[in-house]
C-alpha atoms as a PDB file:
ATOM      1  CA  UNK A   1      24.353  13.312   0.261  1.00  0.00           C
ATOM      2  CA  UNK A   2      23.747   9.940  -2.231  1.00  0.00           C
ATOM      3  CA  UNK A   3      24.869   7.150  -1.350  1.00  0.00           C
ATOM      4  CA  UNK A   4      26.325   6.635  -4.651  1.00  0.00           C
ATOM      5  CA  UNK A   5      25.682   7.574  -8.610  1.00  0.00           C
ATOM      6  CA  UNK A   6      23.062   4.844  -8.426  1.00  0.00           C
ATOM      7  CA  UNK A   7      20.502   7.231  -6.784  1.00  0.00           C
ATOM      8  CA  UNK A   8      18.452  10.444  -6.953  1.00  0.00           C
ATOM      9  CA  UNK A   9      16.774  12.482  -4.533  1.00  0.00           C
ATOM     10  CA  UNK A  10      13.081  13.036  -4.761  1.00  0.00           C
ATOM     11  CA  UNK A  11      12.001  16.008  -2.225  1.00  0.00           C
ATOM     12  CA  UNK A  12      14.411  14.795   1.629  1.00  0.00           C
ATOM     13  CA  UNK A  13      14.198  10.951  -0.247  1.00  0.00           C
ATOM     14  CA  UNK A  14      16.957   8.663  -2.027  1.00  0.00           C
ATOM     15  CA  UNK A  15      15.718   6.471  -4.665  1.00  0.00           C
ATOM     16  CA  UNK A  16      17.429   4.294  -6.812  1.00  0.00           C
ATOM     17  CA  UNK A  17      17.780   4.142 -10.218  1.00  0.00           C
ATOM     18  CA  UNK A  18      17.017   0.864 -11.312  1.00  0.00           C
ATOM     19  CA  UNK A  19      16.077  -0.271 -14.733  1.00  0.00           C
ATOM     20  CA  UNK A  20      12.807  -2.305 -14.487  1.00  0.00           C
ATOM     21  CA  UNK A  21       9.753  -3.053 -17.521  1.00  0.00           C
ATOM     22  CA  UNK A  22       7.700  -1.342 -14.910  1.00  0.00           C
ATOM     23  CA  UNK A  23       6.955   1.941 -13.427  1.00  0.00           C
ATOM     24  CA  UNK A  24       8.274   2.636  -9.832  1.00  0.00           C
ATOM     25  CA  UNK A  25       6.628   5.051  -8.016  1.00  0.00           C
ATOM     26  CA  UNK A  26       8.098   7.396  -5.510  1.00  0.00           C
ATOM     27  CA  UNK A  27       5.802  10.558  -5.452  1.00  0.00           C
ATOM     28  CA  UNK A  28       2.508   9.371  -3.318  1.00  0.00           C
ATOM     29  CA  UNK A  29       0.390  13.001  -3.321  1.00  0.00           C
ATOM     30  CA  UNK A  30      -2.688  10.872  -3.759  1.00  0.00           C
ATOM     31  CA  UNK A  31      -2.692   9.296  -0.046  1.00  0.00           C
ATOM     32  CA  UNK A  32      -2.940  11.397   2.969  1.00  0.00           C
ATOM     33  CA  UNK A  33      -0.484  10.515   5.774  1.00  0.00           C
ATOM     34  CA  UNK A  34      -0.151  13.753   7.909  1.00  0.00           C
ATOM     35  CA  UNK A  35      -2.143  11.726  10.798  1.00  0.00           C
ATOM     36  CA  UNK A  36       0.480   8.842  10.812  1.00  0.00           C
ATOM     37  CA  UNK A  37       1.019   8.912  14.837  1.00  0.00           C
ATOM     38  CA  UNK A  38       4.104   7.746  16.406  1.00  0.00           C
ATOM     39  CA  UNK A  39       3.271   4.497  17.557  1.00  0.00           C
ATOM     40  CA  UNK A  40       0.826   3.415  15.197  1.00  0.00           C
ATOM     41  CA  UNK A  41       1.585  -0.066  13.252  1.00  0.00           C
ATOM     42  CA  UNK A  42       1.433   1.176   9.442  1.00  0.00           C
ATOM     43  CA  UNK A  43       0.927  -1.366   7.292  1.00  0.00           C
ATOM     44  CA  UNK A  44       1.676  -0.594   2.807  1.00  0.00           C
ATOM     45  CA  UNK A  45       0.598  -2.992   0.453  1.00  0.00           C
ATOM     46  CA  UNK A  46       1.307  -2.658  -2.608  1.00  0.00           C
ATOM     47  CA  UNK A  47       4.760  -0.517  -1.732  1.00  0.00           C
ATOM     48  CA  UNK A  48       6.295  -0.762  -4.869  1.00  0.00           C
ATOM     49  CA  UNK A  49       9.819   0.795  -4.383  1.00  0.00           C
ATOM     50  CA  UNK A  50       8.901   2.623  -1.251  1.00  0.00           C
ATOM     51  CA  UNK A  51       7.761   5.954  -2.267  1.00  0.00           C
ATOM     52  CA  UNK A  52       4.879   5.910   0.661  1.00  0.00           C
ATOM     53  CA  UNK A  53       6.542   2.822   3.585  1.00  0.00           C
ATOM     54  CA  UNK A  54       9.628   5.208   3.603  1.00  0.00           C
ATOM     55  CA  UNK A  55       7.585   8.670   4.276  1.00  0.00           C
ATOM     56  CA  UNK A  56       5.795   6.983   6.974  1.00  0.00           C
ATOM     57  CA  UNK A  57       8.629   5.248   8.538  1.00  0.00           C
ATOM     58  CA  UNK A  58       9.770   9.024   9.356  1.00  0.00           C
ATOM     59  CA  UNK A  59       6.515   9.438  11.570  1.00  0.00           C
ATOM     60  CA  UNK A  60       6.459   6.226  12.754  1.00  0.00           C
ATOM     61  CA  UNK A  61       9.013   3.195  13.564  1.00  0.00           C
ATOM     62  CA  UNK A  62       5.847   0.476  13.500  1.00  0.00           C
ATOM     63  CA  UNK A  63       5.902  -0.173   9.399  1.00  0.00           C
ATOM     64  CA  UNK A  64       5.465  -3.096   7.348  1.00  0.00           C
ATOM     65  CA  UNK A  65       6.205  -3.248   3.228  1.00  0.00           C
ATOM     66  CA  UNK A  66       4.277  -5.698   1.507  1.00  0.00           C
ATOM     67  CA  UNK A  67       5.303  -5.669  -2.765  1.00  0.00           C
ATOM     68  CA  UNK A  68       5.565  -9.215  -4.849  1.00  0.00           C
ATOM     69  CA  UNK A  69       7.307  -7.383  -8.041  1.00  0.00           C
ATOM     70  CA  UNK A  70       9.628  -4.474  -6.967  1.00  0.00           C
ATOM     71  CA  UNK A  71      11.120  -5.249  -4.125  1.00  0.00           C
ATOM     72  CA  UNK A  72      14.800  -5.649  -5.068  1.00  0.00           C
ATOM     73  CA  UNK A  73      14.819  -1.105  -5.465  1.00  0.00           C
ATOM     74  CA  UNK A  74      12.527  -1.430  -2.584  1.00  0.00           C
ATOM     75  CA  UNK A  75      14.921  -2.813  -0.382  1.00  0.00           C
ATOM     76  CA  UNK A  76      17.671  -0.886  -1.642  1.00  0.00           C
ATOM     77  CA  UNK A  77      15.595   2.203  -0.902  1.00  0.00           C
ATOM     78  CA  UNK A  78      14.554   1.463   2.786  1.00  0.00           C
ATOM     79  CA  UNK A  79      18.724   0.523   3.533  1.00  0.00           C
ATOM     80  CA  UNK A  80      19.676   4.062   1.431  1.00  0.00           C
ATOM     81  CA  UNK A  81      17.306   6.285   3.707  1.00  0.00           C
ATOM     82  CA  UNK A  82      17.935   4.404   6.716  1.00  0.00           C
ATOM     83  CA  UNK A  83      14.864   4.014   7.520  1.00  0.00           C
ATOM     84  CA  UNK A  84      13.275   0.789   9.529  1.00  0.00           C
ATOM     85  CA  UNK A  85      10.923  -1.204   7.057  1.00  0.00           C
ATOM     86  CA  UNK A  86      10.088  -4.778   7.522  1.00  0.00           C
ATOM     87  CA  UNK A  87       9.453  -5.974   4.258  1.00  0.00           C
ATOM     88  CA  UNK A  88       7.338  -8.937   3.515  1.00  0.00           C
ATOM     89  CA  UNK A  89       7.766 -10.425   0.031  1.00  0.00           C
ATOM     90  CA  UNK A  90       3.813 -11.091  -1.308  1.00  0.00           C
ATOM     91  CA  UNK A  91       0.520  -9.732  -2.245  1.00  0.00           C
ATOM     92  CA  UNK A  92      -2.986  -9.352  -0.285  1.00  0.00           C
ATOM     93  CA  UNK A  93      -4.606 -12.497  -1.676  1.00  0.00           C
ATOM     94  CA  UNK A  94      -6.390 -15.808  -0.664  1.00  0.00           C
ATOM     95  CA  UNK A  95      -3.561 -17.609   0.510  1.00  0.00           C
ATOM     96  CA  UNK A  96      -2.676 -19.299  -3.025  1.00  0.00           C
ATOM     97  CA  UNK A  97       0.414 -18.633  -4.941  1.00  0.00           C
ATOM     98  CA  UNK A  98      -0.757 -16.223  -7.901  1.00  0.00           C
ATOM     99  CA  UNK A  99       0.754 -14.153 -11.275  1.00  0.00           C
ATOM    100  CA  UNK A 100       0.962 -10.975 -10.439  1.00  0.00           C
ATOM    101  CA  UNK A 101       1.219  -8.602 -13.595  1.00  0.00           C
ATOM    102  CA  UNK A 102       2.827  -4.849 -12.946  1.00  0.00           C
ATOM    103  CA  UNK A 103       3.307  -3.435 -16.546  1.00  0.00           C
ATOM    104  CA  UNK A 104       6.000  -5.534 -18.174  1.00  0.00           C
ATOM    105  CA  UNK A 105       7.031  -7.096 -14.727  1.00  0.00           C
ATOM    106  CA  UNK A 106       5.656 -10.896 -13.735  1.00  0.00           C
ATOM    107  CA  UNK A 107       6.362 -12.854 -11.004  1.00  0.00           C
ATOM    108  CA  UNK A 108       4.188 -15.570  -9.080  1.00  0.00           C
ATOM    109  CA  UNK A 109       3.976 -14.940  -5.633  1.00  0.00           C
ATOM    110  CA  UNK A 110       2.714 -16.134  -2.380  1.00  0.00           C
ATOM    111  CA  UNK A 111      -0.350 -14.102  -1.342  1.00  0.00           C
ATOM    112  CA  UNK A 112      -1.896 -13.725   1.697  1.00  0.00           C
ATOM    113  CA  UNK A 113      -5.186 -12.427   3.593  1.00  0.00           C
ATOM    114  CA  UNK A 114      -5.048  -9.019   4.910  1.00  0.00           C
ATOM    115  CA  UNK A 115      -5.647 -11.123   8.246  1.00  0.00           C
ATOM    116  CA  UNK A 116      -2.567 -12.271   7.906  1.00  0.00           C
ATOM    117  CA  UNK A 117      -0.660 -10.257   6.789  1.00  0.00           C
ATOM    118  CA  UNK A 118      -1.593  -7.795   9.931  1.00  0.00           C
ATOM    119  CA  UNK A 119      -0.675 -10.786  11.902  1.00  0.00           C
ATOM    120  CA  UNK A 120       2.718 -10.813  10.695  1.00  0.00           C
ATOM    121  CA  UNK A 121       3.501  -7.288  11.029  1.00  0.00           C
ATOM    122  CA  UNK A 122       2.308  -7.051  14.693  1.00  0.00           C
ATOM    123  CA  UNK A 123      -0.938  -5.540  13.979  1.00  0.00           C
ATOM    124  CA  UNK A 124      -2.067  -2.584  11.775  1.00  0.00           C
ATOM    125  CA  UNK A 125      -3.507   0.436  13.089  1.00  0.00           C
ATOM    126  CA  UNK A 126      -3.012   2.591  10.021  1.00  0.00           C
ATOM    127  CA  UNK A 127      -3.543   0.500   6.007  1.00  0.00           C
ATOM    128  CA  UNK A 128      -2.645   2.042   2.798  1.00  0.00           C
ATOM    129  CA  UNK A 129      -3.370  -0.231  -0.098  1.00  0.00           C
ATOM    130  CA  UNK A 130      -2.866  -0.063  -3.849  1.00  0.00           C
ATOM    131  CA  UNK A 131      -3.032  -3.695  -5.413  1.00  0.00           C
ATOM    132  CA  UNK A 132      -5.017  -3.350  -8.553  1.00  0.00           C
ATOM    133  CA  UNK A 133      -8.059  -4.910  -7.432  1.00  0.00           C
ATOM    134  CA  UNK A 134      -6.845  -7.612  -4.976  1.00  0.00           C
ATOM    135  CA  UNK A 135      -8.529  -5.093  -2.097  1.00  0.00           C
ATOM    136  CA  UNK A 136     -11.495  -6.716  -3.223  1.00  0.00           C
ATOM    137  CA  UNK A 137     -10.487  -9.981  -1.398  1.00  0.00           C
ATOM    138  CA  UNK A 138     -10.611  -7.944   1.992  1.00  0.00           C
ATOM    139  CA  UNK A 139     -13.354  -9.654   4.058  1.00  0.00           C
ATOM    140  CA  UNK A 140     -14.441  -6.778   6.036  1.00  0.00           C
ATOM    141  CA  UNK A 141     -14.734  -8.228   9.456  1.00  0.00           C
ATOM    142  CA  UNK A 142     -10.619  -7.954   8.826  1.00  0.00           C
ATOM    143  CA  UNK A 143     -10.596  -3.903   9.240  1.00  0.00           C
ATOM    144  CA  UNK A 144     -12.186  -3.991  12.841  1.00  0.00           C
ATOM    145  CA  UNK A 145      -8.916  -3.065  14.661  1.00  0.00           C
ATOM    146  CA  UNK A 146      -7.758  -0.463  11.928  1.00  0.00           C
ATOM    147  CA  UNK A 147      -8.207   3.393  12.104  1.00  0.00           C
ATOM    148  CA  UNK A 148      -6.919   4.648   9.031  1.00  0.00           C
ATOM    149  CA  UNK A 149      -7.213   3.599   5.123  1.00  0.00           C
ATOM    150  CA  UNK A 150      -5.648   5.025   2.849  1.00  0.00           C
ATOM    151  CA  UNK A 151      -6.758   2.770  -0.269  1.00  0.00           C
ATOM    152  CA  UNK A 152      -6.624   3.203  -4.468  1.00  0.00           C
ATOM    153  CA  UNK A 153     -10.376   1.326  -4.998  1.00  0.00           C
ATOM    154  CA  UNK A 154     -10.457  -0.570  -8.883  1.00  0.00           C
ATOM    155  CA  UNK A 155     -13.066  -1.293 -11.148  1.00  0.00           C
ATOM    156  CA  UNK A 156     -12.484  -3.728 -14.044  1.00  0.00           C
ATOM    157  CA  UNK A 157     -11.317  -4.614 -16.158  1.00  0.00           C
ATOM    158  CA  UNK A 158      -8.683  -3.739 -13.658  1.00  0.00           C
ATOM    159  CA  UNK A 159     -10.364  -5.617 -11.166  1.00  0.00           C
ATOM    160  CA  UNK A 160     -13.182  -8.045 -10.398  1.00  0.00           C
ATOM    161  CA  UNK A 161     -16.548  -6.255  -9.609  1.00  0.00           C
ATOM    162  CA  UNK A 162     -16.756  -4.334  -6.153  1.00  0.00           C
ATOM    163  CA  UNK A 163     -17.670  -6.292  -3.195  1.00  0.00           C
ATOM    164  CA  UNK A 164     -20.695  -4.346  -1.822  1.00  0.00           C
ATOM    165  CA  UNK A 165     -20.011  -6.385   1.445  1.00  0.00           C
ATOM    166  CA  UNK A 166     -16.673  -3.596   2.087  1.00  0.00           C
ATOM    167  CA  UNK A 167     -17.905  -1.066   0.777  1.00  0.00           C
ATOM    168  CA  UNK A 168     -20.889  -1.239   2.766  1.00  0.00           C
ATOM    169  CA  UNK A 169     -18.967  -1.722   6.015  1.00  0.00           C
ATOM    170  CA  UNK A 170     -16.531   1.112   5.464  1.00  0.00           C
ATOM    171  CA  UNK A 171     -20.145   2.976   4.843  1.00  0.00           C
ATOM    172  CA  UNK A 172     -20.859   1.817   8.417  1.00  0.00           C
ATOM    173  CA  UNK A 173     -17.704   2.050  10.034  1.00  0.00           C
ATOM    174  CA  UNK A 174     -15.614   4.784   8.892  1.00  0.00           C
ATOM    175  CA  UNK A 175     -16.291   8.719   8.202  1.00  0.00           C
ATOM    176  CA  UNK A 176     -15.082   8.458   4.367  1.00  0.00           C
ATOM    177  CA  UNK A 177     -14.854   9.850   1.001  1.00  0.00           C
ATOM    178  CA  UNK A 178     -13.632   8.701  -2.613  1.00  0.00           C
ATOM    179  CA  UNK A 179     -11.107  11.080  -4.185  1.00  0.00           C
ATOM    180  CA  UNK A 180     -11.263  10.984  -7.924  1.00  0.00           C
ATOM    181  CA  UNK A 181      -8.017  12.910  -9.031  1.00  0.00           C
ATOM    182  CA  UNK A 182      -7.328  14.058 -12.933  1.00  0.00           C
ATOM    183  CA  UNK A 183      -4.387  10.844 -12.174  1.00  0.00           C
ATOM    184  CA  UNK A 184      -6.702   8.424 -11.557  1.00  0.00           C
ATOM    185  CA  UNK A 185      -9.504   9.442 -14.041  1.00  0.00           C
ATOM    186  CA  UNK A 186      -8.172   6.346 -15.979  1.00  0.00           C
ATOM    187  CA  UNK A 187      -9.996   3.221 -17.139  1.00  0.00           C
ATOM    188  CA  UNK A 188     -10.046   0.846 -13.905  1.00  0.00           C
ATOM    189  CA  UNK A 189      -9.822   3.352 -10.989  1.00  0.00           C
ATOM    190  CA  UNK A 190     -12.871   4.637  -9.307  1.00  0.00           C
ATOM    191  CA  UNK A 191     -10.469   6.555  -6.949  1.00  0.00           C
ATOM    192  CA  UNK A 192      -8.429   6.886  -3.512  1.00  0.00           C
ATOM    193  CA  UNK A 193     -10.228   6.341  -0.437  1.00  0.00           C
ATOM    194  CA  UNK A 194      -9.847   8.207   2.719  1.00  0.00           C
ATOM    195  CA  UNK A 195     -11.520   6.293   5.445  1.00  0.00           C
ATOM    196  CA  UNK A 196     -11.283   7.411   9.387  1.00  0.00           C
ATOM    197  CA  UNK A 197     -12.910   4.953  11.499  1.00  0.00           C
ATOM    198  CA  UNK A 198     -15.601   6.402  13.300  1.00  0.00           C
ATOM    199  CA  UNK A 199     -15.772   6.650  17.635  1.00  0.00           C
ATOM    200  CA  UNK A 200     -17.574   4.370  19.106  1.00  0.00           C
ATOM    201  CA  UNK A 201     -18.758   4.403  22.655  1.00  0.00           C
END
């Protein structure tokens, strides 16, 4: 059942159709959430309107929503699934207010470090991330406590250049690989990372 003509159903989810400059994604096959438990603190930046905080919010009633552009259908998503979604209203950043460009969409928003931002949801035991290049700003020391990644890794002119720093502690860290799928084989996108830390004694 819709909550009203404003929405569509995508798979068991409601989205809304809002008109937006932008693309709003709802389909997520890219990211690989099957091992969401039930108590771990899941933690999306770079939601957009929900298409990934709203699937794991049905395995799991720890999750946090970070999206600076489209978070007006976000919101209205989360309330029309009725699903629980804290949503904070930023980007993963150094701390400074900063333009942030999705297609035709631009706001400026407050950003934050990932340290933060786990701070504010309670912790993070499970990180998906897709913010065009911005996971580039992670300082690695800041993924000690996490288990999962899910993570869309950028190249420029996208991004900045890769921080060999992260990539060489997920290298250490976490049993990983870099999924290059015929979506992302565009100019910008190295691929999706799948990152399981590793047991330690």
């Amino acid at each position: 059942m819709l909550p009203h003509p404003g929405f569509y159903k995508e798979e068991d989810i409601v989205f809304s159709v809002t008109s937006m400059p932008c693309r709003q994604i709802t389909s997520v096959t890219e990211y690989r959430f099957e091992d969401i438990r039930p108590d771990d603190r899941v933690l999306d930046i770079g939601a957009n309107v929900g298409g990934f905080c709203i699937r794991a919010a049905r395995k799991s009633g720890h999750v946090t929503a970070v999206e600076p552009v489209t978070t007006r259908p976000l919101l209205e998503n989360i309330h029309a699934n009725r699903v629980s979604v804290q949503v904070i209203e930023g980007a993963l950043g150094d701390g400074k207010p900063a333009a942030i460009s999705w297609d035709d969409c631009r706001v400026l928003s407050p950003t934050y470090p990932l340290q933060e931002l786990v701070t504010m949801s309670g912790g993070c035991d499970f990180l998906k991330c897709d913010c065009e290049g911005a996971e580039w700003l992670i300082n690695p020391r800041e993924l000690e406590d996490i288990r999962r990644i899910e993570m869309e890794i950028h190249l420029p002119p996208i991004s900045g250049p890769p921080d060999p720093a992260l990539l060489a502690y997920i290298s250490q860290w976490y049993d990983f690989e870099i999924e290059r799928k015929p979506c992302h084989d565009i100019l910008g996108v190295m691929g999706v990372l799948h990152a399981k830390r590793k047991q330690t004694r």
